[in-house]
PDB file of N, CA and C in Angstrom:
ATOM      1  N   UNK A   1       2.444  15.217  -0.344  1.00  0.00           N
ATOM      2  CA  UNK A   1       1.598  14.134  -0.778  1.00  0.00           C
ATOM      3  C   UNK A   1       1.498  13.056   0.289  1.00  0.00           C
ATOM      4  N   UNK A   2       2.760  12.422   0.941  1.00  0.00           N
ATOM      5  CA  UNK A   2       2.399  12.048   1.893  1.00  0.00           C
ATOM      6  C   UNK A   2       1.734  12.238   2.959  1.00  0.00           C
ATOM      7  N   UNK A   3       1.405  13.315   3.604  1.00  0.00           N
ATOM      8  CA  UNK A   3       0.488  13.885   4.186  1.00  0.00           C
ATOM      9  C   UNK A   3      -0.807  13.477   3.951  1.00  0.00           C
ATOM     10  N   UNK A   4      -1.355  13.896   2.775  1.00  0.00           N
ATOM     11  CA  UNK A   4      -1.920  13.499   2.209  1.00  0.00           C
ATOM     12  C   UNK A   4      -2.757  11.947   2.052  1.00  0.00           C
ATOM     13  N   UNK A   5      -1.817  11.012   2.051  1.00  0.00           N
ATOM     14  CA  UNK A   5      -2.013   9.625   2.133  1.00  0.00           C
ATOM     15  C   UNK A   5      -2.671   9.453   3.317  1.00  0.00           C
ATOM     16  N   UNK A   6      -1.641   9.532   3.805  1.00  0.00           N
ATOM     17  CA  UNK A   6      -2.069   9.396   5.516  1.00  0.00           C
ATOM     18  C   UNK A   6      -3.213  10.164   6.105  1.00  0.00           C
ATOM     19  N   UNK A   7      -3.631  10.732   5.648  1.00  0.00           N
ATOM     20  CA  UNK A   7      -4.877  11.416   6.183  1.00  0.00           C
ATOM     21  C   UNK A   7      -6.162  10.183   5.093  1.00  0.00           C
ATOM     22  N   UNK A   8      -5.434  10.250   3.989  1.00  0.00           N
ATOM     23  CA  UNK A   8      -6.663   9.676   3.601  1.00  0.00           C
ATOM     24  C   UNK A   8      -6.328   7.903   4.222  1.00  0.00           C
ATOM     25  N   UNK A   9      -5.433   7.208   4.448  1.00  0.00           N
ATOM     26  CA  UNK A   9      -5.480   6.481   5.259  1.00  0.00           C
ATOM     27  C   UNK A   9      -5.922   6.077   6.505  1.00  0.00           C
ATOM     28  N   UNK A  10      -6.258   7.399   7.517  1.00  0.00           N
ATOM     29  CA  UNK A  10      -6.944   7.217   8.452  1.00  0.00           C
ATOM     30  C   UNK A  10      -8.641   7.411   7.944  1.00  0.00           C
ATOM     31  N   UNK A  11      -8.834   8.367   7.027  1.00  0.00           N
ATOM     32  CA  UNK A  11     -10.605   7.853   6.803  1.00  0.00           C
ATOM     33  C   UNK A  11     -10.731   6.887   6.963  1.00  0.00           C
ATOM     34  N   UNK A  12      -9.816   6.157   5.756  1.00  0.00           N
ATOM     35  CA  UNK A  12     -10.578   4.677   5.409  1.00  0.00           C
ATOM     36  C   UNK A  12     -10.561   3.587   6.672  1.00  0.00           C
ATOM     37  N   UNK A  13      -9.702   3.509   7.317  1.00  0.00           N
ATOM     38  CA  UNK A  13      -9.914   3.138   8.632  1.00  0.00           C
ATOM     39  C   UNK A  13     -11.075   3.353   9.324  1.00  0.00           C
ATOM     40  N   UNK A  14     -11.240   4.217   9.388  1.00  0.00           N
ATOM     41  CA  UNK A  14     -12.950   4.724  10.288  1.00  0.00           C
ATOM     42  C   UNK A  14     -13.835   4.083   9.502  1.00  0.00           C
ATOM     43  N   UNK A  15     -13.591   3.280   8.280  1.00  0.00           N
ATOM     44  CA  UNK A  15     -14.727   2.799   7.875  1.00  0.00           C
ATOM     45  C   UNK A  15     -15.228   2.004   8.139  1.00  0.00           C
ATOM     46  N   UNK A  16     -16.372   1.483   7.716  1.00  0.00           N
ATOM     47  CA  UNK A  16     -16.831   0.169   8.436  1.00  0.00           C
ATOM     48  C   UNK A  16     -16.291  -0.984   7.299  1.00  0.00           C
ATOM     49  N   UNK A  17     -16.439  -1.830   7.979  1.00  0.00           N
ATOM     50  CA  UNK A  17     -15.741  -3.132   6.884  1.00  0.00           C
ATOM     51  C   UNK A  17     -16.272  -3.144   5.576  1.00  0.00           C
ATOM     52  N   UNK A  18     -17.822  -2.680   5.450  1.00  0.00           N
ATOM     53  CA  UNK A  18     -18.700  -3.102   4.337  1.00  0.00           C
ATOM     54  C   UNK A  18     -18.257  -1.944   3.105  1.00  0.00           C
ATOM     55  N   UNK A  19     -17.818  -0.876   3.759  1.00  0.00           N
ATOM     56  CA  UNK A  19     -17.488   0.173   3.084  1.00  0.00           C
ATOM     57  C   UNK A  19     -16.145   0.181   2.439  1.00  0.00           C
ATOM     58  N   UNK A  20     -15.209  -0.202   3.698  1.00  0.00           N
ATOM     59  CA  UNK A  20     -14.325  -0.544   3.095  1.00  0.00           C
ATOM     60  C   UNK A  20     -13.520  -1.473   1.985  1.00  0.00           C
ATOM     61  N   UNK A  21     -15.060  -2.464   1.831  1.00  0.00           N
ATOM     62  CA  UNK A  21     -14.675  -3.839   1.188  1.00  0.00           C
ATOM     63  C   UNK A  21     -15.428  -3.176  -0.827  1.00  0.00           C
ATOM     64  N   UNK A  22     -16.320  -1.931  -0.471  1.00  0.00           N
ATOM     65  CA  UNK A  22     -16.924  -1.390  -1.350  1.00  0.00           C
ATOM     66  C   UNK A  22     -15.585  -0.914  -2.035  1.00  0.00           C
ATOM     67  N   UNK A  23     -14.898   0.053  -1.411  1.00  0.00           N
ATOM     68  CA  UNK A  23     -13.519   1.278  -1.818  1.00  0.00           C
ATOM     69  C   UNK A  23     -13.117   0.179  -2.517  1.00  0.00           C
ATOM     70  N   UNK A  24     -12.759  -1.116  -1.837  1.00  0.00           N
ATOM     71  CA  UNK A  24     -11.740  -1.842  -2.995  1.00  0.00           C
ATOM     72  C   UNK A  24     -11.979  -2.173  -4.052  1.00  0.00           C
ATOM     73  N   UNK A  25     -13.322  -2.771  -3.617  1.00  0.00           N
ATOM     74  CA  UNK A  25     -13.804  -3.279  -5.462  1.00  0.00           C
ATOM     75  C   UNK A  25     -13.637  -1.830  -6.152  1.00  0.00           C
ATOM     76  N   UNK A  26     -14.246  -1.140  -5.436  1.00  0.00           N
ATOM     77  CA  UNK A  26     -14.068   0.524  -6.814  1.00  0.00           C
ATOM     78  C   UNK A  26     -12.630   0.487  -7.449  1.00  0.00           C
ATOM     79  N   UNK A  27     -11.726   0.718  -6.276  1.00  0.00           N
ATOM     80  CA  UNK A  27     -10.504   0.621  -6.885  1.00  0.00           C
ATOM     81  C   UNK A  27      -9.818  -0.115  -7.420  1.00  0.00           C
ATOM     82  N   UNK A  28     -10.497  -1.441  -7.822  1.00  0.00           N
ATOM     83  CA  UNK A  28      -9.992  -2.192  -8.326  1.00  0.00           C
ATOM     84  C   UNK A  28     -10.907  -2.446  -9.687  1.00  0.00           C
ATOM     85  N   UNK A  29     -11.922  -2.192  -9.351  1.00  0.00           N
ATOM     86  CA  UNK A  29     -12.082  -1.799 -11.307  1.00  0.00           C
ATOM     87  C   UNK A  29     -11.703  -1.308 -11.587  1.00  0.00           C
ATOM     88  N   UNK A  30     -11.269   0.385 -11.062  1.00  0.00           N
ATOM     89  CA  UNK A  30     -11.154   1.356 -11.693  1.00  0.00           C
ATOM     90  C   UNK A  30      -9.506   1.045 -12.435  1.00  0.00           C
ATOM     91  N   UNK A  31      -8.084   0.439 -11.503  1.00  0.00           N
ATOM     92  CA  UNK A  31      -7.212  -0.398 -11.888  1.00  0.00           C
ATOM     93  C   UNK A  31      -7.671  -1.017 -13.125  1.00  0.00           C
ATOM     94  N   UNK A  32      -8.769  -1.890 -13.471  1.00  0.00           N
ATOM     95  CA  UNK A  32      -8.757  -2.939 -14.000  1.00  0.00           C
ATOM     96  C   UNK A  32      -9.578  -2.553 -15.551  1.00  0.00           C
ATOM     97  N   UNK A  33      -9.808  -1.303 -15.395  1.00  0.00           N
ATOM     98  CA  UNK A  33     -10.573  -0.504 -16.383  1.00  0.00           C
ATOM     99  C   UNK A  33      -9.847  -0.269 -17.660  1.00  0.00           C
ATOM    100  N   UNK A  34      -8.509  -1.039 -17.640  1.00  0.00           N
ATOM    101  CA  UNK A  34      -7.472  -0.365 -19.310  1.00  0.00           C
ATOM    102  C   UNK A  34      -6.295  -0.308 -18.756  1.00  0.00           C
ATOM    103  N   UNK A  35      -5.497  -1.424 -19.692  1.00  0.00           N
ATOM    104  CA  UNK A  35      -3.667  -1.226 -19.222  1.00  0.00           C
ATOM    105  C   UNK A  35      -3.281   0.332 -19.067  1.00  0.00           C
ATOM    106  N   UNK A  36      -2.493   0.164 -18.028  1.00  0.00           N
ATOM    107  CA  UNK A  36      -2.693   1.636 -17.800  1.00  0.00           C
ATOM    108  C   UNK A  36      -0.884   2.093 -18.307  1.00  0.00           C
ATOM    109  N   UNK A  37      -0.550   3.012 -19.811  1.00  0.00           N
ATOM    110  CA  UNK A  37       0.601   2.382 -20.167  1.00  0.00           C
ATOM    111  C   UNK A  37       1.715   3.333 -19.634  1.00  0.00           C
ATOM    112  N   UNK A  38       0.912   3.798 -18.173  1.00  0.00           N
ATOM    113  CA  UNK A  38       2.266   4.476 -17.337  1.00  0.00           C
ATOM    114  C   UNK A  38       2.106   3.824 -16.210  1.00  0.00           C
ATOM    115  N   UNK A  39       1.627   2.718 -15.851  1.00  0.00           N
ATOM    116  CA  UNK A  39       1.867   1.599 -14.981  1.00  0.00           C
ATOM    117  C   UNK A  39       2.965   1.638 -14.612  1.00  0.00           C
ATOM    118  N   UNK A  40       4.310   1.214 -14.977  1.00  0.00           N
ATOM    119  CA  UNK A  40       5.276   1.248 -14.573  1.00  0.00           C
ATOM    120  C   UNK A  40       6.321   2.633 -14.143  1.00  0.00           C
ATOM    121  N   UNK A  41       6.192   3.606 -14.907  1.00  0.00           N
ATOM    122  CA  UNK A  41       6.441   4.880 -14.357  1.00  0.00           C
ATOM    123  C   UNK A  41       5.648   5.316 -12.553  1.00  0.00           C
ATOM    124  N   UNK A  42       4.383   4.794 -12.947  1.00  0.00           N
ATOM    125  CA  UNK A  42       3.820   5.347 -11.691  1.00  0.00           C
ATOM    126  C   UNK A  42       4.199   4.222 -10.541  1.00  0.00           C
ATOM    127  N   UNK A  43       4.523   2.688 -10.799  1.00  0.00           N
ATOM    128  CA  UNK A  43       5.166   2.280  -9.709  1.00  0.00           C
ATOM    129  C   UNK A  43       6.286   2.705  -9.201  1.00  0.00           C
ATOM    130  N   UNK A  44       7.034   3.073 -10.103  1.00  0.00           N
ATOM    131  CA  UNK A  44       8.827   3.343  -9.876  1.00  0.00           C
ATOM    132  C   UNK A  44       8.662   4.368  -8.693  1.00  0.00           C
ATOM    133  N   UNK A  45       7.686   5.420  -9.065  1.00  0.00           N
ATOM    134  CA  UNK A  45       7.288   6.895  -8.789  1.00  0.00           C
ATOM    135  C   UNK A  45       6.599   6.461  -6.987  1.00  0.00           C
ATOM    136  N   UNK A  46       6.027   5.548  -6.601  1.00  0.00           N
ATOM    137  CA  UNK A  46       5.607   4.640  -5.163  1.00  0.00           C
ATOM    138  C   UNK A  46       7.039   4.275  -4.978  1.00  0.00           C
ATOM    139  N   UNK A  47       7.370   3.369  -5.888  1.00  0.00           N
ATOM    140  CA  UNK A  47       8.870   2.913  -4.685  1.00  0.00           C
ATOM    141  C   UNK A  47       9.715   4.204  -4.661  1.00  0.00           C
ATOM    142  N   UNK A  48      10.295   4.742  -4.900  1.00  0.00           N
ATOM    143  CA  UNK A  48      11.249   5.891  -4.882  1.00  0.00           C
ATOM    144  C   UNK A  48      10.572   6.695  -3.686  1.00  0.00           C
ATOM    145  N   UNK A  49       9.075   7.492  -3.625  1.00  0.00           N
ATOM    146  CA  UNK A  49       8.465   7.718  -2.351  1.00  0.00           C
ATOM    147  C   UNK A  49       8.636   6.718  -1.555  1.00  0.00           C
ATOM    148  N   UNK A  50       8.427   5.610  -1.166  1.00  0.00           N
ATOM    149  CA  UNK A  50       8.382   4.634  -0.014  1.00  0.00           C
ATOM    150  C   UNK A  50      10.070   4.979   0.123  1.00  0.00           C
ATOM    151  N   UNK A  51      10.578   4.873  -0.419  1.00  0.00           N
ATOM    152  CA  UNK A  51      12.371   4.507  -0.399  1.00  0.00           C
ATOM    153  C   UNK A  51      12.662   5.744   0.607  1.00  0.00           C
ATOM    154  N   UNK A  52      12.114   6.966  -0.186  1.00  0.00           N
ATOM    155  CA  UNK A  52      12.639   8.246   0.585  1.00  0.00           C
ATOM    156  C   UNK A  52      12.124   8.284   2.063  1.00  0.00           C
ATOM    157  N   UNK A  53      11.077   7.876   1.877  1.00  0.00           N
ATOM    158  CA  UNK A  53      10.409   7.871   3.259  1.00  0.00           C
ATOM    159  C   UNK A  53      10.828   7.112   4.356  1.00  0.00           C
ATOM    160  N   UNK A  54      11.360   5.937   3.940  1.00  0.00           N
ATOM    161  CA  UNK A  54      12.544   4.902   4.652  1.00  0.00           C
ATOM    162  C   UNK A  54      13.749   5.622   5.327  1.00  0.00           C
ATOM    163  N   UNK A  55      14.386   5.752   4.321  1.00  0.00           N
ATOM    164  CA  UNK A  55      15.841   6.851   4.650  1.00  0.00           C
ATOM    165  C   UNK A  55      15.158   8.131   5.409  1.00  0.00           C
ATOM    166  N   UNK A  56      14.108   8.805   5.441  1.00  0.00           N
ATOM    167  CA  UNK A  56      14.089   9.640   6.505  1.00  0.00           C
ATOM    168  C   UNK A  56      13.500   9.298   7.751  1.00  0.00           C
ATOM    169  N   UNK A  57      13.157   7.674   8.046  1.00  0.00           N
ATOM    170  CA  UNK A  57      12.936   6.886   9.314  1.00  0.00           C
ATOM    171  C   UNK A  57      11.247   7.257   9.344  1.00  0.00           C
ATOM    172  N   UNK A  58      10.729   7.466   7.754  1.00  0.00           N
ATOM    173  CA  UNK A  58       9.128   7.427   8.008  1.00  0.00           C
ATOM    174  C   UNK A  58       8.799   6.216   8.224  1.00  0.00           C
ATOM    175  N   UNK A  59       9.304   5.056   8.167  1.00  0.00           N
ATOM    176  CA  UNK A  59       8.845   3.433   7.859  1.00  0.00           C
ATOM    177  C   UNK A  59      10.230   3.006   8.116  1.00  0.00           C
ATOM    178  N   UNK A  60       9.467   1.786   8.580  1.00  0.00           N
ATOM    179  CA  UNK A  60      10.483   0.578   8.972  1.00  0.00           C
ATOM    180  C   UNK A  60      10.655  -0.317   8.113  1.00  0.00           C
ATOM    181  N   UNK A  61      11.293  -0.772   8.541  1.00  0.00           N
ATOM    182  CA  UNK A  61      12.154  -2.200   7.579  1.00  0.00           C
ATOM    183  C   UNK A  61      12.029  -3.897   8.617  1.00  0.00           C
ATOM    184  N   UNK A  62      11.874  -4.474   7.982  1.00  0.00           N
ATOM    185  CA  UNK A  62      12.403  -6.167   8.541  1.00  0.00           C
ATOM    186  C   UNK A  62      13.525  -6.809   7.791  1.00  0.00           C
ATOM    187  N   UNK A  63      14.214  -7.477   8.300  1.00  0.00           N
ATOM    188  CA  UNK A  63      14.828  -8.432   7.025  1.00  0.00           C
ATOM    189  C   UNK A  63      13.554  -9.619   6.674  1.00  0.00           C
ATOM    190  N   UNK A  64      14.160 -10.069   5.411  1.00  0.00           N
ATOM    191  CA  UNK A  64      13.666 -11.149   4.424  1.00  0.00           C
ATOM    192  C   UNK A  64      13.311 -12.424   5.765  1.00  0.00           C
ATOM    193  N   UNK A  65      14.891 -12.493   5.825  1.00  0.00           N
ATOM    194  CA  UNK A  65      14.534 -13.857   6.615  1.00  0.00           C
ATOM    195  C   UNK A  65      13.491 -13.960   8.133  1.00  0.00           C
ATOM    196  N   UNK A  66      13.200 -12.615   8.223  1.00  0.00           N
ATOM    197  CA  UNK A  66      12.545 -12.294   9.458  1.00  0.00           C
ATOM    198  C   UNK A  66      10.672 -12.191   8.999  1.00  0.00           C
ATOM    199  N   UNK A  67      10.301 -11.920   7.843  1.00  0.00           N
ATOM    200  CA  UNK A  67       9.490 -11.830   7.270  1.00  0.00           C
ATOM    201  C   UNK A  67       8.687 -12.761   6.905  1.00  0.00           C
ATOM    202  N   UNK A  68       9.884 -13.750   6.571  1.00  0.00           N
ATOM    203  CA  UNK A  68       9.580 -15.342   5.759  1.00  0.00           C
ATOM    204  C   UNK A  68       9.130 -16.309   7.053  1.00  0.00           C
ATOM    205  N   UNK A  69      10.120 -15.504   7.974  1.00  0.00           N
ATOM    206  CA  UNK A  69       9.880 -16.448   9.541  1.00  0.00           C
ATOM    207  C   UNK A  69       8.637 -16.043  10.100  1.00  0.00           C
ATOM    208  N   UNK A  70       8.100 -14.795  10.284  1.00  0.00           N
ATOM    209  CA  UNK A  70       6.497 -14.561  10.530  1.00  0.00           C
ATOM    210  C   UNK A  70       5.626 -15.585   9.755  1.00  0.00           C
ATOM    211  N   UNK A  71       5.784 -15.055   8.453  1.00  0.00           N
ATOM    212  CA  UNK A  71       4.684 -15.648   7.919  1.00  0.00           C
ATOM    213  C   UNK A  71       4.500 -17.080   7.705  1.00  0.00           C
ATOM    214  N   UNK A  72       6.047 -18.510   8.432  1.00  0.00           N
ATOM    215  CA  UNK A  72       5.074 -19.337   8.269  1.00  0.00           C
ATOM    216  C   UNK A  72       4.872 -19.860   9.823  1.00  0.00           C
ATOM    217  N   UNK A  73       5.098 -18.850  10.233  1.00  0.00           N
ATOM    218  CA  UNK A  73       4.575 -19.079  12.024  1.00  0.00           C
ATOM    219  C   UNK A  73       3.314 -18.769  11.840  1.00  0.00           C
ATOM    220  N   UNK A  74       2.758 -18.010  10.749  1.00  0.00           N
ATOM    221  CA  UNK A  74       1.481 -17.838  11.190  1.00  0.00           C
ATOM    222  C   UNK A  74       0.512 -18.696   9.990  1.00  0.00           C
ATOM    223  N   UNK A  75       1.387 -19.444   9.164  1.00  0.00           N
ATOM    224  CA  UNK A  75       0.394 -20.926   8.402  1.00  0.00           C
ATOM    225  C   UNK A  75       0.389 -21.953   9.265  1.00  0.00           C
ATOM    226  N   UNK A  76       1.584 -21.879  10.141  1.00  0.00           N
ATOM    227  CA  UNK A  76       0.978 -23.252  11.191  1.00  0.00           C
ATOM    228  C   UNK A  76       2.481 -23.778  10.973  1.00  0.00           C
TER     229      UNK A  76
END
C-alpha cells in the first residue's frame, strides 16, 4: 500500500496548482460527506503505518522542540 501512496503522491505533484487545489476540495467533501463512524479505526490504522514506516527508516523524525523552533522562525 505504501507503494502505492507514493506513486499516487507523485501524480499529484505533476499537477498543476489549479488541479491540485480541485483534488482537495473533492477530498474534502467527500471527508465532509457523513461522520464517518470508523474515523477513528482508520486513523489508528495511518498512525500504526506511518509508525512502521519510521522504525524501518522510511521517514524521519524531528524533535518537538526543533519543530516549534522552525516554525516560529518562520512567523517572524
Amino acid at each position: 500500500m505504501a507503494a502505492n501512496l507514493m506513486e499516487l503522491e507523485d501524480r499529484i505533484a505533476g499537477l498543476s496548482s489549479e488541479d491540485q487545489a480541485r483534488l482537495i476540495a473533492d477530498l474534502k467533501r467527500t471527508l465532509d460527506s457523513g461522520a464517518d463512524e470508523d474515523a477513528e479505526a482508520i486513523w489508528l490504522e495511518v498512525a500504526e503505518q506511518r509508525y512502521q514506516e519510521y522504525r524501518a527508516g522510511k521517514l524521519s523524525s524531528k524533535s518537538a522542540d526543533l519543530v516549534f523552533e522552525e516554525a516560529q522562525s518562520k512567523l517572524g
